[in-house]
PDB file of N, CA and C in Angstrom:
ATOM      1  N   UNK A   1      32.103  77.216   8.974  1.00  0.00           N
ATOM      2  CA  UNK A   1      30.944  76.453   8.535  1.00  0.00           C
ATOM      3  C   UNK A   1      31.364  75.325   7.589  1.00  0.00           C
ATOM      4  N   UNK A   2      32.114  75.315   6.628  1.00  0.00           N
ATOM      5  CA  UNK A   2      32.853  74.262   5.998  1.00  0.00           C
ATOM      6  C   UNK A   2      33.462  73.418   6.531  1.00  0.00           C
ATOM      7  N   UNK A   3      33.831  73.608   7.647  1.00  0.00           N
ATOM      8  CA  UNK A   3      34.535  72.709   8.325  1.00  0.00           C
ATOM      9  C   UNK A   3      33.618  71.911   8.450  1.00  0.00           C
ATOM     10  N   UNK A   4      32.473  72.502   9.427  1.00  0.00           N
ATOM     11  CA  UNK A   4      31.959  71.627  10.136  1.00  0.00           C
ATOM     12  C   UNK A   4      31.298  70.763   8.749  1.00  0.00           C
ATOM     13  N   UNK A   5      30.889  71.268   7.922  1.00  0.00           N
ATOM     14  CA  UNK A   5      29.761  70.186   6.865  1.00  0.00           C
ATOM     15  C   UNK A   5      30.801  69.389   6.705  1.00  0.00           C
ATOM     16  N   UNK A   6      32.318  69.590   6.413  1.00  0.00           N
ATOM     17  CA  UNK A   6      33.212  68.389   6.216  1.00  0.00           C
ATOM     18  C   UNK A   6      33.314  67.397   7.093  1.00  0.00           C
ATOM     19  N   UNK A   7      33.068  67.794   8.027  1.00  0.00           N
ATOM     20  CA  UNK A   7      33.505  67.111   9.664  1.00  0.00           C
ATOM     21  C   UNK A   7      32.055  65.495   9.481  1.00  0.00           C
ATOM     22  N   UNK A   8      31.080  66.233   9.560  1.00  0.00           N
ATOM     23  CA  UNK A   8      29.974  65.906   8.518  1.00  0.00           C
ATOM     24  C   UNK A   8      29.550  64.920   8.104  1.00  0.00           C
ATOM     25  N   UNK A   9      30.485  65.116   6.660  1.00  0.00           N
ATOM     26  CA  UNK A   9      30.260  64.576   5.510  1.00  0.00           C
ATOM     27  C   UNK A   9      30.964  63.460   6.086  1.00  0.00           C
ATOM     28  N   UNK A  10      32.372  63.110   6.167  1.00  0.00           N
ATOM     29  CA  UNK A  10      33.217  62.665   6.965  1.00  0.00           C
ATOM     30  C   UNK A  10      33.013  61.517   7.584  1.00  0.00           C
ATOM     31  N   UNK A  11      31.657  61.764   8.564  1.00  0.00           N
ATOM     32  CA  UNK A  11      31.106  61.240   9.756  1.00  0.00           C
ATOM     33  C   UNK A  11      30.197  60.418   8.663  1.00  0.00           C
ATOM     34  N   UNK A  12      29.578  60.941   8.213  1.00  0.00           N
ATOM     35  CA  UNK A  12      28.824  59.657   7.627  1.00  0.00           C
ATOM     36  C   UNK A  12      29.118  59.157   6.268  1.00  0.00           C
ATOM     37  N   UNK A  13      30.388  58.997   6.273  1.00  0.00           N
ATOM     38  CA  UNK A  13      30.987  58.020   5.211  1.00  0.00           C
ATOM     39  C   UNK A  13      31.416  56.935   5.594  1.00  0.00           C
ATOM     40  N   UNK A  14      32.156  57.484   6.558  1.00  0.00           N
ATOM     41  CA  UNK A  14      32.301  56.679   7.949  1.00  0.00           C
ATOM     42  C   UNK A  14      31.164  55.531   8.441  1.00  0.00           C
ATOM     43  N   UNK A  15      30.024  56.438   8.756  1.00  0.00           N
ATOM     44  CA  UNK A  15      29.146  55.059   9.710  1.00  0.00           C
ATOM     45  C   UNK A  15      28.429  54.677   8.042  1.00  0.00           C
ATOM     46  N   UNK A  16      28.189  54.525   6.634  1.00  0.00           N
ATOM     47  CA  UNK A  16      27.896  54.324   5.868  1.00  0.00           C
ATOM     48  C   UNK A  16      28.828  52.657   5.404  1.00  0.00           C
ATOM     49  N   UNK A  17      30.389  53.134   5.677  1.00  0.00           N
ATOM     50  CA  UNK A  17      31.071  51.863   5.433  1.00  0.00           C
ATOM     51  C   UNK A  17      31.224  50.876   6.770  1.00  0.00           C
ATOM     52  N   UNK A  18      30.813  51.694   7.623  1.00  0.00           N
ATOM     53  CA  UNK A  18      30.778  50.450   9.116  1.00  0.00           C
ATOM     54  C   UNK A  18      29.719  49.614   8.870  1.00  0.00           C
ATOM     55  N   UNK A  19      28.312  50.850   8.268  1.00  0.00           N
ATOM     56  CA  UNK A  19      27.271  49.397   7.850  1.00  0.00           C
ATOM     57  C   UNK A  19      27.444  48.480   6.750  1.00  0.00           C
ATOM     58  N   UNK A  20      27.899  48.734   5.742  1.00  0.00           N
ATOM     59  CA  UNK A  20      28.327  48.011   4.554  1.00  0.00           C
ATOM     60  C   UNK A  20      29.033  46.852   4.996  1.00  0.00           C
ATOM     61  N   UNK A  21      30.247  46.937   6.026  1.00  0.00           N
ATOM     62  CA  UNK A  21      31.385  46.002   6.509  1.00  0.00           C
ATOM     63  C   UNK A  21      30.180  45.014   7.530  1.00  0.00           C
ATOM     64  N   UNK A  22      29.156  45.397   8.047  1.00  0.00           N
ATOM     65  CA  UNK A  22      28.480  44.717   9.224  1.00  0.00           C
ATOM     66  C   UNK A  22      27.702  43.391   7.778  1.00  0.00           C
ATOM     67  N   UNK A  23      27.309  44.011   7.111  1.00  0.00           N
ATOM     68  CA  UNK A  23      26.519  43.289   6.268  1.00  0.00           C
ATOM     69  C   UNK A  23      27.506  41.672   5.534  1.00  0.00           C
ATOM     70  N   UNK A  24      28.552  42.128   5.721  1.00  0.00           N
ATOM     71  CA  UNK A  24      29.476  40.741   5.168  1.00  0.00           C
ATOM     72  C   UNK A  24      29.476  39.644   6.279  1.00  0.00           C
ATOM     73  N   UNK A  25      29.116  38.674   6.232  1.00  0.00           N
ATOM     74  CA  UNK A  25      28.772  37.431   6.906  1.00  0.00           C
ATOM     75  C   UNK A  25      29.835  36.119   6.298  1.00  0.00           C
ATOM     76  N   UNK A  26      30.773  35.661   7.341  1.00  0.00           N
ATOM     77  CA  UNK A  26      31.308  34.721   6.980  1.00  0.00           C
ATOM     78  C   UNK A  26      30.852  33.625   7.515  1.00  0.00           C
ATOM     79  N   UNK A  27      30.910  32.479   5.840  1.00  0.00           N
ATOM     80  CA  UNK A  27      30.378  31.597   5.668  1.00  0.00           C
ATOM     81  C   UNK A  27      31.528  30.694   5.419  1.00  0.00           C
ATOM     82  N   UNK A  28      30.572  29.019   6.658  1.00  0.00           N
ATOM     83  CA  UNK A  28      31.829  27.842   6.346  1.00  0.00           C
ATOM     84  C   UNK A  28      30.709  26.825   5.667  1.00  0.00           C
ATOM     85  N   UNK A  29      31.768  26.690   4.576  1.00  0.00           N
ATOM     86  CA  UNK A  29      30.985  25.307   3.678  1.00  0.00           C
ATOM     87  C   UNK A  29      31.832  24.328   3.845  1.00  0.00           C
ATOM     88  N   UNK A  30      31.168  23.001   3.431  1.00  0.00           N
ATOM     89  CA  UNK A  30      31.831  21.665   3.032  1.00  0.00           C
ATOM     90  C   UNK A  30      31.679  21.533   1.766  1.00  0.00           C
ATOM     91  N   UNK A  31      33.035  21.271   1.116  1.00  0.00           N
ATOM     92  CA  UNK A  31      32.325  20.794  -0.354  1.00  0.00           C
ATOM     93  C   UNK A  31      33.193  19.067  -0.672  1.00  0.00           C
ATOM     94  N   UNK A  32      32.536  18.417  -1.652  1.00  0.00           N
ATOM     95  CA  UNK A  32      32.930  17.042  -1.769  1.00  0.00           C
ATOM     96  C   UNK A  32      33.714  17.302  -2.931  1.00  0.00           C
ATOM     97  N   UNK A  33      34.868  16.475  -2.953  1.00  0.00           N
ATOM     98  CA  UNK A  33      35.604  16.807  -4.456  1.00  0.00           C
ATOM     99  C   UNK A  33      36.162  15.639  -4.372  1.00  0.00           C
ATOM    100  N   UNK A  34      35.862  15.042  -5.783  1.00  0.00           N
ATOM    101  CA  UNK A  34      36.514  14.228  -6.420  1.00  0.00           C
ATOM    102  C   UNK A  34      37.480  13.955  -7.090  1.00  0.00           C
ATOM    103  N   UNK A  35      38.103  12.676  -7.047  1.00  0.00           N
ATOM    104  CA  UNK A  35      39.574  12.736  -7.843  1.00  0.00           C
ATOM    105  C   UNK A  35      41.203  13.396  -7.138  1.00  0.00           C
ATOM    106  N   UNK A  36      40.998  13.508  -5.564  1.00  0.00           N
ATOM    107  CA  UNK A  36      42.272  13.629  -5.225  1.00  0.00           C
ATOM    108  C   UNK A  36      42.739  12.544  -4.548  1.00  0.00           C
ATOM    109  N   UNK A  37      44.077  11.986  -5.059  1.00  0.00           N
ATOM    110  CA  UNK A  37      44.595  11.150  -4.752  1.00  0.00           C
ATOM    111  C   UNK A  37      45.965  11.217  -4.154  1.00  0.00           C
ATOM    112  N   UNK A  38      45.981  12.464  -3.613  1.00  0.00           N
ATOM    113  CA  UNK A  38      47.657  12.579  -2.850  1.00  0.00           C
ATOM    114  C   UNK A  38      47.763  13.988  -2.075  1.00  0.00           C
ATOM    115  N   UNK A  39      48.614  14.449  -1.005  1.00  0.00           N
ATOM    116  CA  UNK A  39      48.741  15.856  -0.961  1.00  0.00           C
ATOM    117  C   UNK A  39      49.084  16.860  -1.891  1.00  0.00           C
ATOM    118  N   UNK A  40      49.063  16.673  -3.207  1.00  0.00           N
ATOM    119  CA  UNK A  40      49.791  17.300  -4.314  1.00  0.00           C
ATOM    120  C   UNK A  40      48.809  17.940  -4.569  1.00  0.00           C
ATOM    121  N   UNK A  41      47.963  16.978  -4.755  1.00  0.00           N
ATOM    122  CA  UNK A  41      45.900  17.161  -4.848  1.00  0.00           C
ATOM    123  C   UNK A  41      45.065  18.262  -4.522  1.00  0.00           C
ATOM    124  N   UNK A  42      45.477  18.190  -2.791  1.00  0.00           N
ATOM    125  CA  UNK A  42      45.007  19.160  -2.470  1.00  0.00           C
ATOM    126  C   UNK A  42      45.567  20.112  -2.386  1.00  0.00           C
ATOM    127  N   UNK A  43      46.582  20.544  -2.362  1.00  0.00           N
ATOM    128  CA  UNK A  43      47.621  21.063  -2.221  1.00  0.00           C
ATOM    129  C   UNK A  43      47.219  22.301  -3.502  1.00  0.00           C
ATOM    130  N   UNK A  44      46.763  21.867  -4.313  1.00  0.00           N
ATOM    131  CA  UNK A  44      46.535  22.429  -5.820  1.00  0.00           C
ATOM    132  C   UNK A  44      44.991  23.401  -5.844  1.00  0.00           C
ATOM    133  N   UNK A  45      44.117  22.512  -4.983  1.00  0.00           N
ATOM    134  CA  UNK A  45      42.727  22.845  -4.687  1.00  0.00           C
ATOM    135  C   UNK A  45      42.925  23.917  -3.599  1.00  0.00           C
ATOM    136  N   UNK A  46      43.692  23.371  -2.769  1.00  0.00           N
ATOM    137  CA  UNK A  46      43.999  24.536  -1.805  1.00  0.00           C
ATOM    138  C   UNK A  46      44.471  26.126  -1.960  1.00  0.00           C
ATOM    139  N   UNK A  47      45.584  26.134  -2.907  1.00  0.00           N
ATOM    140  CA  UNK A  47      46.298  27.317  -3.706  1.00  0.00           C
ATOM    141  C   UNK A  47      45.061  27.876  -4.493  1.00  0.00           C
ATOM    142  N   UNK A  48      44.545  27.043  -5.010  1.00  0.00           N
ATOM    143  CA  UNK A  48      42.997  28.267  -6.115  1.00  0.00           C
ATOM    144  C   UNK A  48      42.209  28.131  -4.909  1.00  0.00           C
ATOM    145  N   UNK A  49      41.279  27.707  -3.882  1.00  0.00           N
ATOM    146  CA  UNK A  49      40.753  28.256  -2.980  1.00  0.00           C
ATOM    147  C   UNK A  49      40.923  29.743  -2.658  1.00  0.00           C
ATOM    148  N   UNK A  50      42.395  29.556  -1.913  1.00  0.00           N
ATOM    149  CA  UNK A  50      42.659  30.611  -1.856  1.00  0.00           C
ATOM    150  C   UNK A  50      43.342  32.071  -2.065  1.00  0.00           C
ATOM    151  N   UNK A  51      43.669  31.934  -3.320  1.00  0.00           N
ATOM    152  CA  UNK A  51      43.770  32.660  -4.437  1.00  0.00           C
ATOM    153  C   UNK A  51      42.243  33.437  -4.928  1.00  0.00           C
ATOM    154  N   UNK A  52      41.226  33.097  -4.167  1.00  0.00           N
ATOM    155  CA  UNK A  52      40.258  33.746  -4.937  1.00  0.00           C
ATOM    156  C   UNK A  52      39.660  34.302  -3.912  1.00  0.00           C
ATOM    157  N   UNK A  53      39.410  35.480  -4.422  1.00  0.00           N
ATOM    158  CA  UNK A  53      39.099  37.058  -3.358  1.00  0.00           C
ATOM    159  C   UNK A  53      38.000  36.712  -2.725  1.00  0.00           C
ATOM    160  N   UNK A  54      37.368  36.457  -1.430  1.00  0.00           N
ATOM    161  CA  UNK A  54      36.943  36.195  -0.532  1.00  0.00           C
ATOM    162  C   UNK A  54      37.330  35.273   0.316  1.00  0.00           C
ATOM    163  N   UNK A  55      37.864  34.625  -0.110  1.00  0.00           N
ATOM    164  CA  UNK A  55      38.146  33.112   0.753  1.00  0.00           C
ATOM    165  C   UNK A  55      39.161  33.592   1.986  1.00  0.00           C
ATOM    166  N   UNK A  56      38.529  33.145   3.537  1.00  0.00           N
ATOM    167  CA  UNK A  56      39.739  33.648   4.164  1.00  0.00           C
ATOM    168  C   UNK A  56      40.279  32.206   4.950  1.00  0.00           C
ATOM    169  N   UNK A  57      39.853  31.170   4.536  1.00  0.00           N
ATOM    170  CA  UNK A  57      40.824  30.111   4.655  1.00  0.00           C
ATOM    171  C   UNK A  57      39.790  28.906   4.168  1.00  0.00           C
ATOM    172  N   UNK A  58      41.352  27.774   3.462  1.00  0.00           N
ATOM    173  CA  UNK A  58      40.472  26.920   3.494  1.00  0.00           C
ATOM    174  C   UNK A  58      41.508  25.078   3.529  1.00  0.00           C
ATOM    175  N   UNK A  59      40.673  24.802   3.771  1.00  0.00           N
ATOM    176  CA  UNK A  59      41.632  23.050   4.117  1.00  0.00           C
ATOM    177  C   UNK A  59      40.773  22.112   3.553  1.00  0.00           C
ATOM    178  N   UNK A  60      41.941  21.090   2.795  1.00  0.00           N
ATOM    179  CA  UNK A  60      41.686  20.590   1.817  1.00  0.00           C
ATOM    180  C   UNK A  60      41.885  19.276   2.394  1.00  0.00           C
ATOM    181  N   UNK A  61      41.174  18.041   2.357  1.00  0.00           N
ATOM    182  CA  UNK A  61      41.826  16.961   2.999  1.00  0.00           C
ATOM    183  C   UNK A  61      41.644  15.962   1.587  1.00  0.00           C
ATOM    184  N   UNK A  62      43.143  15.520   0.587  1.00  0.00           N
ATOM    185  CA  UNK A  62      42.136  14.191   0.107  1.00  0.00           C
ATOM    186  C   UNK A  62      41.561  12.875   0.599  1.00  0.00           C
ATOM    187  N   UNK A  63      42.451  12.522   1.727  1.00  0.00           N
ATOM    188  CA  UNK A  63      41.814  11.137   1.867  1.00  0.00           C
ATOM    189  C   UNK A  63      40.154  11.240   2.265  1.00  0.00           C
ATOM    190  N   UNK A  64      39.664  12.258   2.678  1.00  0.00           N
ATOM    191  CA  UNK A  64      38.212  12.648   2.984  1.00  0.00           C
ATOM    192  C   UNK A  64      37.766  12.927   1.632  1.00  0.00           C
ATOM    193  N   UNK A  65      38.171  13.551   0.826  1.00  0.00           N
ATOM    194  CA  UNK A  65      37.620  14.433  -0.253  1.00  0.00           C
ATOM    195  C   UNK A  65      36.754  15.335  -0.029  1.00  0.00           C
ATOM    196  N   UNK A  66      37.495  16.177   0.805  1.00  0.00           N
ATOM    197  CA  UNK A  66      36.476  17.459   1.077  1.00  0.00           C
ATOM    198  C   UNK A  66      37.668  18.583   1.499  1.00  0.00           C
ATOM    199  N   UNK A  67      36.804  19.811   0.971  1.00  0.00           N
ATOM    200  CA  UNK A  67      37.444  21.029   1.288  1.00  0.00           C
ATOM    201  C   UNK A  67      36.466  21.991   2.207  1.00  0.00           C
ATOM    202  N   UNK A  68      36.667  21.943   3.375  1.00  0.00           N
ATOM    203  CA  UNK A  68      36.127  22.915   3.899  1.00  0.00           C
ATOM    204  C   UNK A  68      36.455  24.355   4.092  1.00  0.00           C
ATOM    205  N   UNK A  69      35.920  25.324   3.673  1.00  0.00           N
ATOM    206  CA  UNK A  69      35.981  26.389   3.053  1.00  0.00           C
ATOM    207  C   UNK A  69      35.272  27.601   4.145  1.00  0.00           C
ATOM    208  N   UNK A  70      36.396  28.797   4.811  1.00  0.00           N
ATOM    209  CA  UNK A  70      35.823  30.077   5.491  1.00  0.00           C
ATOM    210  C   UNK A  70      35.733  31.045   4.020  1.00  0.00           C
ATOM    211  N   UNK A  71      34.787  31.494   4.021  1.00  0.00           N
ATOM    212  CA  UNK A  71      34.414  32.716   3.002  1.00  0.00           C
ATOM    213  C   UNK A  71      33.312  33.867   3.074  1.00  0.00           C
ATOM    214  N   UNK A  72      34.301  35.290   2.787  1.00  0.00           N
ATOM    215  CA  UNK A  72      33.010  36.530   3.292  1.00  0.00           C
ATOM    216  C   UNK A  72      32.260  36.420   2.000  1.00  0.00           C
ATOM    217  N   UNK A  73      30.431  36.173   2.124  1.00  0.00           N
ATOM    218  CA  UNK A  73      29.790  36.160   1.391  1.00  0.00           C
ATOM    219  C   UNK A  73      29.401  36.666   0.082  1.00  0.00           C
ATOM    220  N   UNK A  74      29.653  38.604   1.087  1.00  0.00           N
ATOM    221  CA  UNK A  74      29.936  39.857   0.227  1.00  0.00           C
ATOM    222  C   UNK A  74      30.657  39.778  -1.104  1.00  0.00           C
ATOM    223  N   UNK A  75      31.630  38.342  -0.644  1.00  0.00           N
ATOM    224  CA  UNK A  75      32.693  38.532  -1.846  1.00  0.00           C
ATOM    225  C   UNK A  75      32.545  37.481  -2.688  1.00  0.00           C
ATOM    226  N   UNK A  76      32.129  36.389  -2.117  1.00  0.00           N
ATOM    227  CA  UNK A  76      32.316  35.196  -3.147  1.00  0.00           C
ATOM    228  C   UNK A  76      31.001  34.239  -3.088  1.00  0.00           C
ATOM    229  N   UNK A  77      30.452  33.256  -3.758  1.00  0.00           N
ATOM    230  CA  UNK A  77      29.796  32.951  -3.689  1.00  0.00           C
ATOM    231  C   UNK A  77      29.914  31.451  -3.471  1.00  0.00           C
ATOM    232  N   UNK A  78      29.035  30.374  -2.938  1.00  0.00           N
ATOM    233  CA  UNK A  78      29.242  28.747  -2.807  1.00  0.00           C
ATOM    234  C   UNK A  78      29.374  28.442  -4.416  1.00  0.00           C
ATOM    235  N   UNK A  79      28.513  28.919  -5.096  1.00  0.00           N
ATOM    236  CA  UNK A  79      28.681  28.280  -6.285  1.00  0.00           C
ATOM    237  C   UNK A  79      30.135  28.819  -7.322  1.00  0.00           C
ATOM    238  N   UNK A  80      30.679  30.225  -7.056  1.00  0.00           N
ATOM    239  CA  UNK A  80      31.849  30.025  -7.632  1.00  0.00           C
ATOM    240  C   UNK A  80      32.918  29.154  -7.057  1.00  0.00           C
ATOM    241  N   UNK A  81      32.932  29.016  -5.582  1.00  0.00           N
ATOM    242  CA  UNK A  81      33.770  28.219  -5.073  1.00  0.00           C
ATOM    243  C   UNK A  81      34.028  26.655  -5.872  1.00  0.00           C
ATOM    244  N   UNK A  82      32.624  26.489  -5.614  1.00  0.00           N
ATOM    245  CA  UNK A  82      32.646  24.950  -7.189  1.00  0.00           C
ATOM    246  C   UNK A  82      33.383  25.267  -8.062  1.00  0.00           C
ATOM    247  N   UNK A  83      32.992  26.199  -8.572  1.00  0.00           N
ATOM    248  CA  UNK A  83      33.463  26.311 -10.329  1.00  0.00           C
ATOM    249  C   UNK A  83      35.368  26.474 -10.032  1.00  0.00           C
ATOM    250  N   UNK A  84      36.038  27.100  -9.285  1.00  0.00           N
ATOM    251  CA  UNK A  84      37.286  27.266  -8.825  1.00  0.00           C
ATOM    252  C   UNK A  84      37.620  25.961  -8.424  1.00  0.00           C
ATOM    253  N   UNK A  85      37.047  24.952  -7.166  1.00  0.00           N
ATOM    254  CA  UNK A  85      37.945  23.867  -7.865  1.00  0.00           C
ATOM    255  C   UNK A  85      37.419  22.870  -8.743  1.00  0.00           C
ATOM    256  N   UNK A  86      36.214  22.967  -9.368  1.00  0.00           N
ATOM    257  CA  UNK A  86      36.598  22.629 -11.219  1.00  0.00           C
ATOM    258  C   UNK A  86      37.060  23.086 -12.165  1.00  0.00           C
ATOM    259  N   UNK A  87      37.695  24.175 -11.718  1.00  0.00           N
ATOM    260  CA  UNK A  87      39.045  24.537 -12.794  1.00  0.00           C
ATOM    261  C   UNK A  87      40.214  23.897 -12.543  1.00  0.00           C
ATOM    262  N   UNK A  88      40.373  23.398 -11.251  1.00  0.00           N
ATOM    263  CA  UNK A  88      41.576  22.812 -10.787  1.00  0.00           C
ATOM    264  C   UNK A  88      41.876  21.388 -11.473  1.00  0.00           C
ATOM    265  N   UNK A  89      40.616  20.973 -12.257  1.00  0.00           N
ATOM    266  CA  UNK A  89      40.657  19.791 -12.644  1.00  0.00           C
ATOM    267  C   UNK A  89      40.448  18.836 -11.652  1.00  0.00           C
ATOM    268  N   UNK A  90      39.812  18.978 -10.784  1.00  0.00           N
ATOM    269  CA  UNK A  90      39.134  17.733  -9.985  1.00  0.00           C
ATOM    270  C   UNK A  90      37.950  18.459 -10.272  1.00  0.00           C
ATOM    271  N   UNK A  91      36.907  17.313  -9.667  1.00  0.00           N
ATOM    272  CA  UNK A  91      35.256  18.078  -9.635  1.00  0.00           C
ATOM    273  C   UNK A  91      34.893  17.765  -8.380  1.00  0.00           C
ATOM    274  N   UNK A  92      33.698  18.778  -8.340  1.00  0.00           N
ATOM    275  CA  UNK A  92      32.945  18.735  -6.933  1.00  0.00           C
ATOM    276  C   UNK A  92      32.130  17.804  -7.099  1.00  0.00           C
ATOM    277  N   UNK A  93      31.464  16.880  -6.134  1.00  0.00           N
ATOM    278  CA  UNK A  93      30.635  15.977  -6.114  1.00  0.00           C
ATOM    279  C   UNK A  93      29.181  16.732  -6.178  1.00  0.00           C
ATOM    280  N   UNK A  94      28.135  16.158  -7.207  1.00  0.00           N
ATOM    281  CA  UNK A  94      27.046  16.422  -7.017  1.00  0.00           C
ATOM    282  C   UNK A  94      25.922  16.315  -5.896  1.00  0.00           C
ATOM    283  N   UNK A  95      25.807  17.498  -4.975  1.00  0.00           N
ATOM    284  CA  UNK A  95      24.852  17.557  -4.223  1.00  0.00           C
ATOM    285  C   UNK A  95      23.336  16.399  -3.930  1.00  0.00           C
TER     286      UNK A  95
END
């Protein structure tokens, strides 16, 4: 009888984190950033992109000034993404 309640328990920890994992939605943004003037630039924006726990890719172009950004929702948000590369010392363009 223990077994089976383990077998069980088990089972729906299981379909508990399959729904949790269904609920993460990856999201692609554009963001405008100002002030890069070389591949060094982005290059810099690019490394804290993705350095920060959700992001599962992202490309940085300066001569565009934009970083377009894949990210699971679950994990990160559009607006920290701003704030990450305004730590980089460039800024995002105001919306």
């Amino acid at each position: 009888m223990k077994k089976v309640v383990s077998t069980c328990a088990m089972v729906l920890v299981l379909m508990a984190f399959t729904a949790m994992s269904a609920l993460a939605v990856t999201k692609t943004t554009t963001i405008q950033v100002k002030g890069m003037h070389c591949k060094n630039c982005s290059a810099s924006v690019t490394k804290a992109l993705k350095a920060t726990d959700g992001v599962q890719k992202a490309d940085v172009d300066f001569e565009k000034g934009t970083a377009i950004v894949e990210y699971d929702d679950a994990k990160v948000t559009e607006q920290k993404l701003r704030e990450v590369i305004n730590s980089t010392g460039f800024k995002v363009a105001e919306e």
